[in-house]
Protein backbone atom coordinates (compact mmCIF):
# COMPACT_ATOMS: atom_id res chain seq x y z
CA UNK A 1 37.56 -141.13 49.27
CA UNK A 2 34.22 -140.18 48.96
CA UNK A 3 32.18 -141.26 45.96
CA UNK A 4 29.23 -138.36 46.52
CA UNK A 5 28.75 -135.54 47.87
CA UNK A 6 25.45 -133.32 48.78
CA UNK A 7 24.73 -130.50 46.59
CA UNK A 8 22.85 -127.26 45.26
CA UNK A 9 22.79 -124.99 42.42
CA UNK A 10 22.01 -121.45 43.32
CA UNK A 11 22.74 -117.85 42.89
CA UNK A 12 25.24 -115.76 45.37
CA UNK A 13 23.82 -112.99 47.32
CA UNK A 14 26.49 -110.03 48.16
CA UNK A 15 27.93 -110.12 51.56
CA UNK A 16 26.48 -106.29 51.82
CA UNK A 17 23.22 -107.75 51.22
CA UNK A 18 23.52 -110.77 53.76
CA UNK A 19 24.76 -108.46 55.95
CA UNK A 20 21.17 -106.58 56.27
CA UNK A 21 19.60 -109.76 56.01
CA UNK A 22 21.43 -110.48 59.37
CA UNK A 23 20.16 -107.34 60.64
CA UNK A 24 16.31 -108.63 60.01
CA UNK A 25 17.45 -112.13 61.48
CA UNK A 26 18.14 -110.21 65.12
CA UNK A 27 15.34 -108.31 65.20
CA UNK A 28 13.24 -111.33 64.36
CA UNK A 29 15.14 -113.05 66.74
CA UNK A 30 14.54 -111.05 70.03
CA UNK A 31 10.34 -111.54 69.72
CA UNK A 32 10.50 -115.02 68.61
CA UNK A 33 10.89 -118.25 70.92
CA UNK A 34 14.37 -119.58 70.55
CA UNK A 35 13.50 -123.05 70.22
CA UNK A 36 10.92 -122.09 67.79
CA UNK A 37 13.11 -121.43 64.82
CA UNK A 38 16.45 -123.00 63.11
CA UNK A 39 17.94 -119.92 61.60
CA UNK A 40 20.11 -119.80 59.06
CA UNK A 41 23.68 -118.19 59.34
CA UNK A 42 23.63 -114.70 57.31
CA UNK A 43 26.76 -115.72 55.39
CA UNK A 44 25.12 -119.34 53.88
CA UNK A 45 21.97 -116.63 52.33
CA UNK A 46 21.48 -117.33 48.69
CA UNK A 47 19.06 -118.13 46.26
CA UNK A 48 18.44 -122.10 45.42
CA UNK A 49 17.37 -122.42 41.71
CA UNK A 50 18.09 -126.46 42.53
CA UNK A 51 18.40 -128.39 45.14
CA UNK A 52 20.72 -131.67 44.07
CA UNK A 53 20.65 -134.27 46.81
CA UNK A 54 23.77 -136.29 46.46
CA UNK A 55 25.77 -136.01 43.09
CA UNK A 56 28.41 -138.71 42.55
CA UNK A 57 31.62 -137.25 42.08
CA UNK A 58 31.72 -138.52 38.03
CA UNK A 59 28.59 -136.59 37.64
CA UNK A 60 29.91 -133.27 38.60
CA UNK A 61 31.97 -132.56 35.56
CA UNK A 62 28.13 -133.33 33.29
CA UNK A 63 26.17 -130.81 35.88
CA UNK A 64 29.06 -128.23 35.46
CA UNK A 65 28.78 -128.34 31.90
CA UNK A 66 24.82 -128.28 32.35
CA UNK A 67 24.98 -124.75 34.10
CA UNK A 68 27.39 -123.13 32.05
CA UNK A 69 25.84 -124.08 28.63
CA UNK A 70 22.04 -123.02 30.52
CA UNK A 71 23.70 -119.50 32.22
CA UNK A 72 25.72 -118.85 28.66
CA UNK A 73 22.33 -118.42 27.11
CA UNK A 74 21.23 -115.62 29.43
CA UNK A 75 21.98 -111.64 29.67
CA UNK A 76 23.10 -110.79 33.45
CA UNK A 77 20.22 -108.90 35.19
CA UNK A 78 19.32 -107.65 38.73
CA UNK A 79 16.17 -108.66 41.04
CA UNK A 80 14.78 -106.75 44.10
CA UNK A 81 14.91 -107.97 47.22
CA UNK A 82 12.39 -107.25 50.76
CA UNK A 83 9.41 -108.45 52.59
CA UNK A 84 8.82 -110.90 54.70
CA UNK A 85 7.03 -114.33 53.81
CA UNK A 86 5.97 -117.47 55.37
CA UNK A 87 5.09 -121.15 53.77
CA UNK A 88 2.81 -122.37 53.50
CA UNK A 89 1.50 -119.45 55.34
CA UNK A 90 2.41 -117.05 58.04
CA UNK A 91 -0.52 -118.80 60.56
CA UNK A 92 1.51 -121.95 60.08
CA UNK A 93 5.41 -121.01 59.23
CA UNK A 94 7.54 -123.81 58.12
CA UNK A 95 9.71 -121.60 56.53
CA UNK A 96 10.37 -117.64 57.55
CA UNK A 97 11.65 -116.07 53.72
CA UNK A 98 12.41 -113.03 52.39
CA UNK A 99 10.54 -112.50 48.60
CA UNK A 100 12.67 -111.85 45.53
CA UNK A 101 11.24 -109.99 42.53
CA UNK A 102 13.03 -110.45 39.33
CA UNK A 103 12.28 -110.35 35.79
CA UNK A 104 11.40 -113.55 33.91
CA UNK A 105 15.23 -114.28 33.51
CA UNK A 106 15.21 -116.23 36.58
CA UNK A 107 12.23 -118.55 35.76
CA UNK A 108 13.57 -119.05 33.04
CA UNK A 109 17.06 -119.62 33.70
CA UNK A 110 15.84 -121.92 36.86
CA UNK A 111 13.50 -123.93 34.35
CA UNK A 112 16.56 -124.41 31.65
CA UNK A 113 18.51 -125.81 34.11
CA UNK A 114 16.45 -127.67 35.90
CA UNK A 115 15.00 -129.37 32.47
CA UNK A 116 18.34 -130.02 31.49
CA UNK A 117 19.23 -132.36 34.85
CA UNK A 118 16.05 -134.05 34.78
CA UNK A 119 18.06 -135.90 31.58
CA UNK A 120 21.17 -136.96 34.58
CA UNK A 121 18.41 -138.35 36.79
CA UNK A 122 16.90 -135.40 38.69
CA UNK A 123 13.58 -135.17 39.65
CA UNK A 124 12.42 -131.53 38.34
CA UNK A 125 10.11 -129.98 41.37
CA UNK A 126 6.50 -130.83 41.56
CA UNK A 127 5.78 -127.31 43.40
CA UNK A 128 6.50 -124.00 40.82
CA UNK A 129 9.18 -121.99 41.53
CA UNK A 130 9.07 -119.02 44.23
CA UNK A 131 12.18 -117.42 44.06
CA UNK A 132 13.07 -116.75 48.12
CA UNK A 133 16.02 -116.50 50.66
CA UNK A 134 15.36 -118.59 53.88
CA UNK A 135 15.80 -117.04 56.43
CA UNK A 136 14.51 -119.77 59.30
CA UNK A 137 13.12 -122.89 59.92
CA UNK A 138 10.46 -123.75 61.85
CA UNK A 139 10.89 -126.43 64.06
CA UNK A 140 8.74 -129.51 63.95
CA UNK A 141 7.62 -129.69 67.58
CA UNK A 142 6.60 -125.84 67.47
CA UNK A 143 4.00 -125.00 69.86
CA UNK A 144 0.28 -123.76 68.61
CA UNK A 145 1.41 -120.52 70.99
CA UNK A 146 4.96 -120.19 69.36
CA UNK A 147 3.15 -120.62 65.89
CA UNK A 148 0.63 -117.14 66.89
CA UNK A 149 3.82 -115.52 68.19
CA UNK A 150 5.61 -115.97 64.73
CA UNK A 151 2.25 -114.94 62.90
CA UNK A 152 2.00 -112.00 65.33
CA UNK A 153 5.62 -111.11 65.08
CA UNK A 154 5.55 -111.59 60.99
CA UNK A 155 2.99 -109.11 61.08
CA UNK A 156 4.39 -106.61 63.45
CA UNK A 157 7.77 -106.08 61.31
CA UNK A 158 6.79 -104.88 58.57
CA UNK A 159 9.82 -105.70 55.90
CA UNK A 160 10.14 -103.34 52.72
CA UNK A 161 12.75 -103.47 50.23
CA UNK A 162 16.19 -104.20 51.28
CA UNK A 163 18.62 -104.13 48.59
CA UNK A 164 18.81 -104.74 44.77
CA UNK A 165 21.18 -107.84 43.21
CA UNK A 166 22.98 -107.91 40.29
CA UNK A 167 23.32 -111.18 39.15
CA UNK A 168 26.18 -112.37 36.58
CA UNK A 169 26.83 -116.11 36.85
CA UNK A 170 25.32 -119.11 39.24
CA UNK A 171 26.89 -121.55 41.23
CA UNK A 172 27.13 -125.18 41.93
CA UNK A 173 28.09 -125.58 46.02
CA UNK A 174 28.77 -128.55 48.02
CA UNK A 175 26.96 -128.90 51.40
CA UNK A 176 28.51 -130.35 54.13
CA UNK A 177 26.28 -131.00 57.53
CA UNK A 178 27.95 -129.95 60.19
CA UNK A 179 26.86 -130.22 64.27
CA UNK A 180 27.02 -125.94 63.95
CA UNK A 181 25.23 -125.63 60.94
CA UNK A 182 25.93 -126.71 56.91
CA UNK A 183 29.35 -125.29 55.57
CA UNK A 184 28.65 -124.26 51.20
CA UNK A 185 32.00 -124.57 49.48
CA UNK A 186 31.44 -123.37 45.50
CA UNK A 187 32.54 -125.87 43.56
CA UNK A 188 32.16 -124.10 40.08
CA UNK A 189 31.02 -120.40 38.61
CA UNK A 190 28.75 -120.20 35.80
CA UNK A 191 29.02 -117.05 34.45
CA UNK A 192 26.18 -115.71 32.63
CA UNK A 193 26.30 -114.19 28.83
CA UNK A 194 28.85 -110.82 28.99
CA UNK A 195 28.60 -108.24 26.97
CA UNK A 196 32.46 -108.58 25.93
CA UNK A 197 32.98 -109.94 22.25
């Protein structure tokens, strides 16, 4: 039986929305080296407010409470999502992104929570949050002549705004590695304050 597993807490994105997020992957796809880039399966899209590392199983009932007390004290809102990013920076990809633009809700939210599990033993992030979607990976043994190719190809598709997300609740997922790519299994739903009294 295992003792700990490997886990996240982020927000769900729509399968409409990962479904034109797919769209941008192929594109991207057909002008970029294949060996260049790790990208990630359309379906495993979301939005990581924290990244957990392993969680023993006994912890999981403390982090569930955790979320649901931090979501309870927010209203549901909706953040925009579209254009095309790079970090550090599109010269030198590590990551290939697509920006989210939301109202201070999510900072907010992502700090509360965060704050909360630095108390079970989690490091809060030195870097501020930059609330993305990842859409590749860069590979470590890139070439300097893939690298210009990503830059060039970064800059030749133009991405505007794809779709708009309404967000209600956020979720705690398992990750399992797996030889085709990690498997998410949500563990627990966080919903966030509803309107209903």
């Amino acid at each position: 039986m295992k003792q700990v597993i490997r886990a996240f807490i982020a927000i769900e994105i729509p399968s409409a929305t990962q479904r034109k997020l797919a769209e941008i992957i192929q594109t991207l796809k057909k002008d970029i080296p294949t060996t260049a880039v790790r990208w990630v399966n359309a379906e495993n899209l979301h939005l990581t407010l924290k990244f957990l590392g392993d969680v023993s199983i006994a912890n999981l009932s403390l982090v569930e409470e955790i979320i649901s007390t931090e979501a309870n004290q927010f209203q549901p809102f909706t953040m925009s999502i579209g254009e095309l990013g790079a970090f550090p920076n599109p010269k030198r990809a590590r990551v290939l992104w697509v920006h989210v633009v939301a109202p201070q809700e999510l900072s907010l939210l992502q700090k509360a929570v965060e704050s909360q599990l630095v108390h079970l033993g989690y490091n809060a992030e030195e870097r501020p949050f930059t609330p993305h979607l990842t859409l590749g990976r860069v590979n470590r043994n890139v070439t300097t002549n893939d690298l210009n190719q990503i830059a060039q190809v970064l800059q030749q598709h133009p991405v505007g705004f794809i779709d708009v997300v309404q967000v209600n609740s956020i979720n705690l997922y398992q990750s399992e590695l797996k030889p085709g790519g990690p498997i998410y299994t949500c563990l627990y739903n966080a919903k966030l304050q509803s309107y209903s009294h």
